[in-house]
Protein backbone atom coordinates (compact mmCIF):
# COMPACT_ATOMS: atom_id res chain seq x y z
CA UNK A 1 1.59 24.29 -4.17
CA UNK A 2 -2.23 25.46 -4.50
CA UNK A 3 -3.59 25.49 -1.43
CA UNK A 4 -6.41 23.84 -1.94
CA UNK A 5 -4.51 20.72 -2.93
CA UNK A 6 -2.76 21.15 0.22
CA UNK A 7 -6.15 21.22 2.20
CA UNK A 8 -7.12 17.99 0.11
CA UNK A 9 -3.75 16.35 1.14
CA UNK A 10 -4.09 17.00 4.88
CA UNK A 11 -8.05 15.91 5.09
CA UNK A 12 -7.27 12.54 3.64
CA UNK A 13 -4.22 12.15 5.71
CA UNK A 14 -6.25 13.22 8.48
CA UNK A 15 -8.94 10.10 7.72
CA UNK A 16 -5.86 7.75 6.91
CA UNK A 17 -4.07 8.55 10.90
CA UNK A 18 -7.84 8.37 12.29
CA UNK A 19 -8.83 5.24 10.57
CA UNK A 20 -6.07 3.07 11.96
CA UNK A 21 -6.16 3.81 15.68
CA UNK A 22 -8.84 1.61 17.12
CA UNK A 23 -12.34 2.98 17.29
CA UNK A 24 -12.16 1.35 21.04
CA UNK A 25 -9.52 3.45 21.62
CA UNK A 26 -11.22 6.77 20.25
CA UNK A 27 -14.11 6.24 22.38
CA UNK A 28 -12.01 6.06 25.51
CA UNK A 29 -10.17 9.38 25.00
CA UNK A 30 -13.41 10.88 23.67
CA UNK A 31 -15.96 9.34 25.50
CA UNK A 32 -15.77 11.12 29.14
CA UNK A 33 -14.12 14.10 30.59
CA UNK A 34 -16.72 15.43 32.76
CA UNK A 35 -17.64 14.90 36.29
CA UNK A 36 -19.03 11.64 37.32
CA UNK A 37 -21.09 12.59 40.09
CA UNK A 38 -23.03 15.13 37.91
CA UNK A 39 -23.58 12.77 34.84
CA UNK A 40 -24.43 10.16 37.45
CA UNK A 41 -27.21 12.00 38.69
CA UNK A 42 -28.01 12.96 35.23
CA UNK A 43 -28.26 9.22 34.25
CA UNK A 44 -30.49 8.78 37.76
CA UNK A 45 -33.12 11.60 36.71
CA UNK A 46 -33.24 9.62 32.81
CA UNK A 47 -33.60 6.20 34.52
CA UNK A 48 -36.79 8.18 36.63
CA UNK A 49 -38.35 9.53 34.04
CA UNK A 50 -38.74 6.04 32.21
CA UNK A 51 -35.68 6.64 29.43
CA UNK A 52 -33.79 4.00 30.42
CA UNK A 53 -31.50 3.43 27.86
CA UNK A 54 -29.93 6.77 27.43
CA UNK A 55 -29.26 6.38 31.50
CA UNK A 56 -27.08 3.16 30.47
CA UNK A 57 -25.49 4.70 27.58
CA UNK A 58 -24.65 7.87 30.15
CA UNK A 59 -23.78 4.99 32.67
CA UNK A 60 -21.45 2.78 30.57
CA UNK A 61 -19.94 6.01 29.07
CA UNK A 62 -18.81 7.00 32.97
CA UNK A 63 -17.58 3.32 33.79
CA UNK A 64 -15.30 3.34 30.95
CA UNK A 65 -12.96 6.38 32.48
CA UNK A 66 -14.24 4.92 36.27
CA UNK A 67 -14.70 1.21 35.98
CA UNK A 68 -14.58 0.66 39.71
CA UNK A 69 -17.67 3.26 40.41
CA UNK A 70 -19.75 0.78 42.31
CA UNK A 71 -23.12 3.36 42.09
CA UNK A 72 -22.76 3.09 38.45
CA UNK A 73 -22.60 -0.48 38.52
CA UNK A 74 -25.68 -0.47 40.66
CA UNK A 75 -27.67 1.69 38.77
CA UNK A 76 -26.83 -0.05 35.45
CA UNK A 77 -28.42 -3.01 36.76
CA UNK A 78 -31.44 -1.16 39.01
CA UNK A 79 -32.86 -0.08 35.62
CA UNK A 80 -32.59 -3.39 33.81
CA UNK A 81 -34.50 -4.79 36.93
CA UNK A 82 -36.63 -1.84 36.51
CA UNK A 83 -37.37 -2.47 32.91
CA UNK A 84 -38.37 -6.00 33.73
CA UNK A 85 -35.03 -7.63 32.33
CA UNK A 86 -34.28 -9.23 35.72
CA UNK A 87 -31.99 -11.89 34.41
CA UNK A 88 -29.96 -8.95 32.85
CA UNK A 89 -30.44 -7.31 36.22
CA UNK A 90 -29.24 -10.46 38.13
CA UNK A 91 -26.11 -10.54 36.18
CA UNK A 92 -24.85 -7.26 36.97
CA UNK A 93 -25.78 -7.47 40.83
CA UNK A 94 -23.85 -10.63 40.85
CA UNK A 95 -20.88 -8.85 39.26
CA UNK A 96 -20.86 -6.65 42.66
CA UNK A 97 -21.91 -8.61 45.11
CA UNK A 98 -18.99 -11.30 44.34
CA UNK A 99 -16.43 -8.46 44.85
CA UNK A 100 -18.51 -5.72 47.44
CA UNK A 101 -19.21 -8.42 50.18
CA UNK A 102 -20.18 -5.35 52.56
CA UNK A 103 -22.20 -3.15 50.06
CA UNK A 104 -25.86 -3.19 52.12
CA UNK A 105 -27.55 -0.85 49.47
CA UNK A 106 -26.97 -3.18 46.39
CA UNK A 107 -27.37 -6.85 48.65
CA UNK A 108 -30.71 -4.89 49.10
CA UNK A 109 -31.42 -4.40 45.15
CA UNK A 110 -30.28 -7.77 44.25
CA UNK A 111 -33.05 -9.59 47.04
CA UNK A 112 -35.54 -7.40 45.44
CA UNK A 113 -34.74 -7.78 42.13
CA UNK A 114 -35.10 -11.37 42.79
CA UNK A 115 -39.00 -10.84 44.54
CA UNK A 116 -40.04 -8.59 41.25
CA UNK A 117 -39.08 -11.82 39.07
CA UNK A 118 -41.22 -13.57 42.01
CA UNK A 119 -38.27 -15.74 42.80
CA UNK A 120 -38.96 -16.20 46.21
CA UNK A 121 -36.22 -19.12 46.82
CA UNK A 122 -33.50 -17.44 45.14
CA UNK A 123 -34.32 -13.92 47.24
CA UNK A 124 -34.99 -16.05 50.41
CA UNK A 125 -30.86 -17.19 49.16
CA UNK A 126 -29.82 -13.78 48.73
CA UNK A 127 -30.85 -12.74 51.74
CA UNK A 128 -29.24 -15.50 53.88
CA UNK A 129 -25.97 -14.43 51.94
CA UNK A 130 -26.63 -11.18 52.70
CA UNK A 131 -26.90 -11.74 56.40
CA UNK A 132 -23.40 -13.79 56.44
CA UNK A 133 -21.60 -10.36 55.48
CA UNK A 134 -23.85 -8.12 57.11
CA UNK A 135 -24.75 -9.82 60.30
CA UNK A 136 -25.99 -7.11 62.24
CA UNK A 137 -27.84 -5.57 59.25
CA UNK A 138 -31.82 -4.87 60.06
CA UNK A 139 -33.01 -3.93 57.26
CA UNK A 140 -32.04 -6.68 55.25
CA UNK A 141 -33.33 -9.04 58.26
CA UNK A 142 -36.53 -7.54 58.42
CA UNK A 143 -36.36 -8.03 54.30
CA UNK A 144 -35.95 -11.42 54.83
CA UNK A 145 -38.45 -11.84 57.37
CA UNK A 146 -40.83 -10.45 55.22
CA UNK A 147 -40.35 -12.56 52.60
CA UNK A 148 -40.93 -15.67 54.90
CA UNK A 149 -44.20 -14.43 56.37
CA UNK A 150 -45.34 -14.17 52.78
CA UNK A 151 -43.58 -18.08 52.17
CA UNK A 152 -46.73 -19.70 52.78
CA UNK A 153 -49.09 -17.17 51.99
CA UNK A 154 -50.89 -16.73 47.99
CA UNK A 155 -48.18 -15.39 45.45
CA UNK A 156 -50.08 -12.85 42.89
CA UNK A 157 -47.86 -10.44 40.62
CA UNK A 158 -48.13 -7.66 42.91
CA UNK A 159 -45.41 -9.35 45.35
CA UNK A 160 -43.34 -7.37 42.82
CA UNK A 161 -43.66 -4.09 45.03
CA UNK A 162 -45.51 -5.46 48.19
CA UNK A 163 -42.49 -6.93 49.81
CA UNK A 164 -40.52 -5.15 52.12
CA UNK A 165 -43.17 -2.44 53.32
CA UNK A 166 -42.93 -0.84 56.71
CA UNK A 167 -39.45 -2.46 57.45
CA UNK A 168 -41.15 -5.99 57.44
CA UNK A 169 -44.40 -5.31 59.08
CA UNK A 170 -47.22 -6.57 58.16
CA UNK A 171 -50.76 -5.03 58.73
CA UNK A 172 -53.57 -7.38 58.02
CA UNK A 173 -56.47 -4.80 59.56
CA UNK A 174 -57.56 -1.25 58.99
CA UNK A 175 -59.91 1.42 59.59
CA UNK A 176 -60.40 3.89 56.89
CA UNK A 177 -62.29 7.33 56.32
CA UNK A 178 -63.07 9.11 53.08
CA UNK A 179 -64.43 11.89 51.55
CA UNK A 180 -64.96 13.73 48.53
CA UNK A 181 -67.29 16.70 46.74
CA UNK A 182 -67.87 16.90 43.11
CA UNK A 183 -68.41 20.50 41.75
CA UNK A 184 -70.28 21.60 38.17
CA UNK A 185 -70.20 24.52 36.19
CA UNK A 186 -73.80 24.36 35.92
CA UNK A 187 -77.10 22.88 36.78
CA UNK A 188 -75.93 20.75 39.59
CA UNK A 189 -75.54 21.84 43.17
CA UNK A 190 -72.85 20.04 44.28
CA UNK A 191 -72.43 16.57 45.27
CA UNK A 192 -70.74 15.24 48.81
CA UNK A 193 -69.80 11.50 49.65
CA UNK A 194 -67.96 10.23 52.64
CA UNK A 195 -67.61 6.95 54.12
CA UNK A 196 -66.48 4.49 56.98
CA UNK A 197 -64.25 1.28 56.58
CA UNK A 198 -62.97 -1.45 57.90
CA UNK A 199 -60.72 -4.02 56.69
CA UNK A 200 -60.10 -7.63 58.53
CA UNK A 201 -57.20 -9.97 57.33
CA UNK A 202 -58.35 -14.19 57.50
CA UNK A 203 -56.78 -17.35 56.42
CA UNK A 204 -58.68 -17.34 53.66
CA UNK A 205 -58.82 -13.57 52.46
CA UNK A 206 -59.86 -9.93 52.72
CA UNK A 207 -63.60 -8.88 54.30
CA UNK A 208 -63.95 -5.32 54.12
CA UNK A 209 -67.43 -3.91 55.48
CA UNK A 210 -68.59 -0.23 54.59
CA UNK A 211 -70.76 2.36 54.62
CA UNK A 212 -71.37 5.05 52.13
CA UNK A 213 -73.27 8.66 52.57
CA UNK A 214 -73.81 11.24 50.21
CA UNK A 215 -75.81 14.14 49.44
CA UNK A 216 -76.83 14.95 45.99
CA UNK A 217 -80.04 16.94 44.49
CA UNK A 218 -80.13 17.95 48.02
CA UNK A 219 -81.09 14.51 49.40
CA UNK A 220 -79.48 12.55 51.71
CA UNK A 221 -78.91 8.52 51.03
CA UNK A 222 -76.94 5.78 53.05
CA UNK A 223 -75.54 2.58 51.14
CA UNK A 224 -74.41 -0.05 52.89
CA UNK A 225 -71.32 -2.55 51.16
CA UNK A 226 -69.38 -6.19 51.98
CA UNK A 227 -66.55 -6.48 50.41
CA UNK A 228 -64.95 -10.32 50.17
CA UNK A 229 -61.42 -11.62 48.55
CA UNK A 230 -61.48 -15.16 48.80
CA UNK A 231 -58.01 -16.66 47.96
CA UNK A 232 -58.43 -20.02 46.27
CA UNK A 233 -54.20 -20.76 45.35
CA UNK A 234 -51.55 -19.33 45.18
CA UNK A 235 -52.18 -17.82 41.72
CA UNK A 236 -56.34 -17.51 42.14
CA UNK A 237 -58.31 -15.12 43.73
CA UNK A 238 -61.50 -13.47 43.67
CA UNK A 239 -63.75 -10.11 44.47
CA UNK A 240 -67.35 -10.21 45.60
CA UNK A 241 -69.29 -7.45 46.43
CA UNK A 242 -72.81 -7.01 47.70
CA UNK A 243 -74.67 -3.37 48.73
CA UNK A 244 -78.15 -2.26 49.86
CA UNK A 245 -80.01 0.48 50.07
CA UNK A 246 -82.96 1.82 50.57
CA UNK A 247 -82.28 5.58 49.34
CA UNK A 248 -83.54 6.83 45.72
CA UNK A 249 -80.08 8.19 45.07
CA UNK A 250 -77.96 4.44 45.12
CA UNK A 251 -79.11 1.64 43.46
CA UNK A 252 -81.35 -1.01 45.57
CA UNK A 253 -79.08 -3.82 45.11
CA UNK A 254 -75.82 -3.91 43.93
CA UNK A 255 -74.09 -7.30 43.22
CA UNK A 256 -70.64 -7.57 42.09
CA UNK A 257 -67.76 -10.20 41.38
CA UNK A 258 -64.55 -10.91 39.30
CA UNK A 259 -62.60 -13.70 39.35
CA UNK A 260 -58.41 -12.91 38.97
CA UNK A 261 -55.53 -15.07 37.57
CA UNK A 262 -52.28 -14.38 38.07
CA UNK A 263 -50.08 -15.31 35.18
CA UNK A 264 -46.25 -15.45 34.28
CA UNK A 265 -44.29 -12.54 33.78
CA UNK A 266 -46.40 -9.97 35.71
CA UNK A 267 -49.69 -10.73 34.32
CA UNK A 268 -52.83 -10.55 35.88
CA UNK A 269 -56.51 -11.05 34.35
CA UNK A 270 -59.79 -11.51 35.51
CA UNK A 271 -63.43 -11.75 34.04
CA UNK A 272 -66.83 -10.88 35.92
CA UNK A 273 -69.65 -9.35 35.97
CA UNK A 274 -71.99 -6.17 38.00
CA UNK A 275 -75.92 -6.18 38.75
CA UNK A 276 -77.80 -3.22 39.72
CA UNK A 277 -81.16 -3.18 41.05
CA UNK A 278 -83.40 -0.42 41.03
CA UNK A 279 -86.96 0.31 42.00
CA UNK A 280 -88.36 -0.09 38.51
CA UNK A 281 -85.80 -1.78 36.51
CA UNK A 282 -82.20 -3.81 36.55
CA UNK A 283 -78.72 -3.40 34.74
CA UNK A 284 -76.07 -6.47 33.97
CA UNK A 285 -73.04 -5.60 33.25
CA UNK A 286 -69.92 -7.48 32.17
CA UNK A 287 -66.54 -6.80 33.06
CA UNK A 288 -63.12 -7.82 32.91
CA UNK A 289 -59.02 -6.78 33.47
CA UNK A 290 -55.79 -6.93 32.17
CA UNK A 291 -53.20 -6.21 34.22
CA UNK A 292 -49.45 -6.16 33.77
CA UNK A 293 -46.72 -4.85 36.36
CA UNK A 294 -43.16 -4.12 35.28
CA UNK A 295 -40.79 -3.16 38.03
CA UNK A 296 -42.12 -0.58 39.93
CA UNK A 297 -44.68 0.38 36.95
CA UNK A 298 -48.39 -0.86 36.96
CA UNK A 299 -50.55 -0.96 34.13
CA UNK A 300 -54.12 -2.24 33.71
CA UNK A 301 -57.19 -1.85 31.59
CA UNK A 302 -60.57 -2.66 32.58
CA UNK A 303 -63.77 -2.62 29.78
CA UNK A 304 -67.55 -2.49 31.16
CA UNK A 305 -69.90 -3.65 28.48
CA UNK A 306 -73.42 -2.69 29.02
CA UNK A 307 -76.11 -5.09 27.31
CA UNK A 308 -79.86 -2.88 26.45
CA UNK A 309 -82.66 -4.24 25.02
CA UNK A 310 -83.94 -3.17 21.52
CA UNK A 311 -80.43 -1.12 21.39
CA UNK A 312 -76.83 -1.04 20.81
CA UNK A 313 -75.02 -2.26 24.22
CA UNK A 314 -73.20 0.69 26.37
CA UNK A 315 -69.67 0.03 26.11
CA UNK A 316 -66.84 2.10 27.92
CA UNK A 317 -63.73 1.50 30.15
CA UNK A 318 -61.06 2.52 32.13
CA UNK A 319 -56.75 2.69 31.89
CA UNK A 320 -55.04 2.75 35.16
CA UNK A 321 -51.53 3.79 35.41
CA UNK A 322 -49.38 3.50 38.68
CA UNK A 323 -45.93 3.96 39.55
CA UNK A 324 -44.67 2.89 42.99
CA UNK A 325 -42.32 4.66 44.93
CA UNK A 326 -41.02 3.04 48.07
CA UNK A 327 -43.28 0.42 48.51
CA UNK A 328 -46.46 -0.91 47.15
CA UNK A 329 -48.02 1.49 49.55
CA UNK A 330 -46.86 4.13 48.44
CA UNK A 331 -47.55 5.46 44.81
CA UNK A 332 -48.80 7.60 41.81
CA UNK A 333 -51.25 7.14 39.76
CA UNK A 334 -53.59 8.18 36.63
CA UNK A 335 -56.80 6.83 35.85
CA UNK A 336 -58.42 7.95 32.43
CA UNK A 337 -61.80 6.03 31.31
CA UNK A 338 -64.15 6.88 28.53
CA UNK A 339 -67.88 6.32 28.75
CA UNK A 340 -70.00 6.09 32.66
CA UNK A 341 -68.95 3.95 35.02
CA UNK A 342 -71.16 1.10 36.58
CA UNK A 343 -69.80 2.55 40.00
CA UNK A 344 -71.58 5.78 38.75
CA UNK A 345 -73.19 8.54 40.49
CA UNK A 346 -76.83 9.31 39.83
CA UNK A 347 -78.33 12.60 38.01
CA UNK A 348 -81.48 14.01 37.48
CA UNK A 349 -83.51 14.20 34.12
CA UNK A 350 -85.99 16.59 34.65
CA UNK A 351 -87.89 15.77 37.61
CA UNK A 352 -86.75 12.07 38.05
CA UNK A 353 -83.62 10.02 39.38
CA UNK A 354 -81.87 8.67 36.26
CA UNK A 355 -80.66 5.20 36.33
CA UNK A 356 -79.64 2.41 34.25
CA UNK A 357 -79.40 5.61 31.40
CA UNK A 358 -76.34 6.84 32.73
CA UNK A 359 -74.78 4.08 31.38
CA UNK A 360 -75.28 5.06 27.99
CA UNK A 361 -74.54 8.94 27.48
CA UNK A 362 -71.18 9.79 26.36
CA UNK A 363 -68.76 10.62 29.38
CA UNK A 364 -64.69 11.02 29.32
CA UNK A 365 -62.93 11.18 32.90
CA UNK A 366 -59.18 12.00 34.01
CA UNK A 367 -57.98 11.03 37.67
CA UNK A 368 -55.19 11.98 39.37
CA UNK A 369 -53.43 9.92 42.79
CA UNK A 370 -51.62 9.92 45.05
CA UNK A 371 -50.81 7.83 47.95
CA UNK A 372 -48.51 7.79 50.51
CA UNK A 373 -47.35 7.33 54.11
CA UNK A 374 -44.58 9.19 56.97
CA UNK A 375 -41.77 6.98 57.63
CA UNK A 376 -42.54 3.67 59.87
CA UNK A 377 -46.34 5.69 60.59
CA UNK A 378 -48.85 2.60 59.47
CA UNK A 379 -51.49 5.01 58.50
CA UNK A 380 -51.71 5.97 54.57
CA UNK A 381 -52.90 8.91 52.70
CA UNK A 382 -54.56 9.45 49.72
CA UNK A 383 -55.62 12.47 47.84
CA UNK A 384 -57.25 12.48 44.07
CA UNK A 385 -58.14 15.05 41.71
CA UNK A 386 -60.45 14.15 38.81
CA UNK A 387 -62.39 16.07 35.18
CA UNK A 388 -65.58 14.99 33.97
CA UNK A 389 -66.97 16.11 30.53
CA UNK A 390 -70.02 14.14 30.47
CA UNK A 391 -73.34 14.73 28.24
CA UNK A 392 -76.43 15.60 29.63
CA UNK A 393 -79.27 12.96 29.36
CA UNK A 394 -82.36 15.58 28.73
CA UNK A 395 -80.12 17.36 26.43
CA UNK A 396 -78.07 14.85 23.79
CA UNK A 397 -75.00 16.46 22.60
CA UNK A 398 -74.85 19.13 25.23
CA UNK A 399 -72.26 18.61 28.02
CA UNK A 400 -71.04 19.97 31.37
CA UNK A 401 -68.00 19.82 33.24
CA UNK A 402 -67.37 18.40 36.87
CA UNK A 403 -64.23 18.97 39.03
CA UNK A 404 -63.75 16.12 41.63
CA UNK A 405 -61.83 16.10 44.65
CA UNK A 406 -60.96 13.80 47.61
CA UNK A 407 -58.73 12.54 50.73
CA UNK A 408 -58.52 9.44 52.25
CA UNK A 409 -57.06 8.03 55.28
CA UNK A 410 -56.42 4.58 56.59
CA UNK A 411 -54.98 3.04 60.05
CA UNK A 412 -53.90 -0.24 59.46
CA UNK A 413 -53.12 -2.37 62.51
């Protein structure tokens, strides 16, 4: 018989024996021979680096050779929670928790899971649950704990990742110091700030006092700021701001305030508005935010529009992106913003301090954060690394470049 007949023959045979055993069946004795460890720390790194779905596909491939893995299961439904799907998320926890009465690490994941959704009763429930298996369990006591100081207190999205810091503690003062140097690759010399401040916790909100120094053009200037976050609900606050000084190199007067709503699912917006006062002329500027967190992710994007007389307005703005690690203290970040900040830095055109013209020239930044703390230390670090290309005002179309650099470091108490 021709052999290639014979090839024919044994293909479709092939397709016929394959086509009636059940694809279920296929993917079982095809899906997984590997080691489950490895592909479960394969899945972890996918789930870190934001592709979540290819973690669950790696995930639910593993459970079905090793349906009893109980990390699996937990990591399954860490990344819906993760992804913001914490109904999804709740499901799966539940799945464990009914059979794993003694499992700390996913009782844990489950109570937050419930204060990302900002379901305060139902983790305050999990918890107490919790604590009937696990009696002698701290950190889920001090969870709890938490979560009742903050009954009573304003709930604003950012409960998401603020719960649970420090083991429970809570720090409603600090002291912090900060400093930073800006360096060009020409014209300027460069440019020094540093600063003191404090940070007092009230019934009613946030009042942070501060001073600001810096050195630029070879002048020294002080600035002095108030900081106020008046809580009006549980789901309104605000920001006020007021500075003075009397140095050429910061504006006169600065006056500052947005008003924030927190909204379902994560959202948070606010509207306001800046004023800058300088010897020979003022600046209004109008601002606003749109914030969104989703699990331990935090986006927001801020405009600044910059009305001029007899001209187009100035209009430019700023993306943040954060991702928290531990807790809300603790996190990375990128800030990229196109066009000059109100919270800008002065420069000199020719001969004389330039102001409200800043605002105007074409500028593009990049930030880099990071902040973070040792263990049960209260103090927190940050460090940030920053570009400039930013055009020069006597010189329209011409730019330089500026490096930026900084540490800060805060005692709370």
């Amino acid at each position: 018989m021709n052999r290639g007949i014979i090839h024919t023959i044994v293909g479709c045979l092939g397709i016929v024996f394959f086509g009636l055993i059940p694809k279920e069946a296929m993917a079982q004795e095809l899906a997984y021979n590997g080691d489950p460890d490895i592909s479960l720390r394969r899945a972890m790194a996918l789930a870190s680096d934001g592709r979540r779905d290819q973690a669950r596909d790696t995930l639910n491939t593993i459970l079905n050779q090793y349906p009893n893995y109980t990390d699996v299961k937990s990591l399954i439904a860490k990344t819906y929670s993760w992804d913001g799907d914490y109904e999804e998320a709740r499901k799966h926890f539940n799945r464990i928790t009914s059979k794993e009465r003694q499992n700390k690490e996913v009782w844990v994941a489950a109570i937050r899971n419930e204060i990302y959704a900002l379901n305060r009763n139902t983790a305050i429930g999990l918890a107490n649950k919790a604590l009937l298996y696990l009696p002698e369990d701290k950190e889920i006591d001090s969870l709890r704990t938490r979560i009742m100081d903050a009954w009573d207190e304003p709930s604003t999205s950012s409960d998401a990742v603020a719960i649970g810091e420090e083991e429970g503690k809570k720090f409603t003062n600090s002291v912090t110091v900060f400093s930073s140097a800006d360096i060009f690759d020409v014209v300027f010399d460069p440019m020094y700030y540093s600063g003191l401040e404090l940070q007092f916790g009230t019934a009613y909100g946030k009042i942070i006092p501060r001073i600001n120094y810096s050195n630029r053009f070879k002048i020294d200037g002080i600035q002095y700021e108030l900081d106020l976050y008046p809580q009006f609900s549980k789901s309104v606050y605000a920001y006020l701001n007021y500075g003075y000084s009397d140095s050429e190199i910061y504006p006169e007067h600065r006056v500052g305030g947005d008003v924030y709503v927190n909204l379902p699912k994560g959202i948070e917006a606010s509207l306001g508005a800046r004023f800058l006062s300088f010897s020979d002329s003022d600046v209004s500027i109008f601002t606003g935010s749109a914030g969104f967190y989703k699990g331990n992710y935090y986006f927001s994007l801020r405009p600044y529009i910059t009305p001029r007389k007899n001209s187009t307005m100035g209009i430019s703005g700023v993306l943040t992106a954060r991702k928290y690690l531990k807790d809300a203290n603790n996190y990375i970040g990128m800030t990229a913003g196109m066009g000059f900040m109100p919270e800008f830095r002065q420069f000199l055109a020719n001969t004389t301090l330039v102001a409200e013209t800043m605002l105007f020239v074409e500028s593009q930044q990049l930030m880099a954060e990071y902040q973070f703390s040792f263990g049960s230390n209260p103090s927190l670090y940050r460090a940030h690394l920053g570009l400039t290309r930013q055009e020069f005002v006597f010189a329209a179309g011409n730019y330089f470049w500026a490096i930026s650099a900084g540490l800060r470091y805060q005692v709370r108490f």
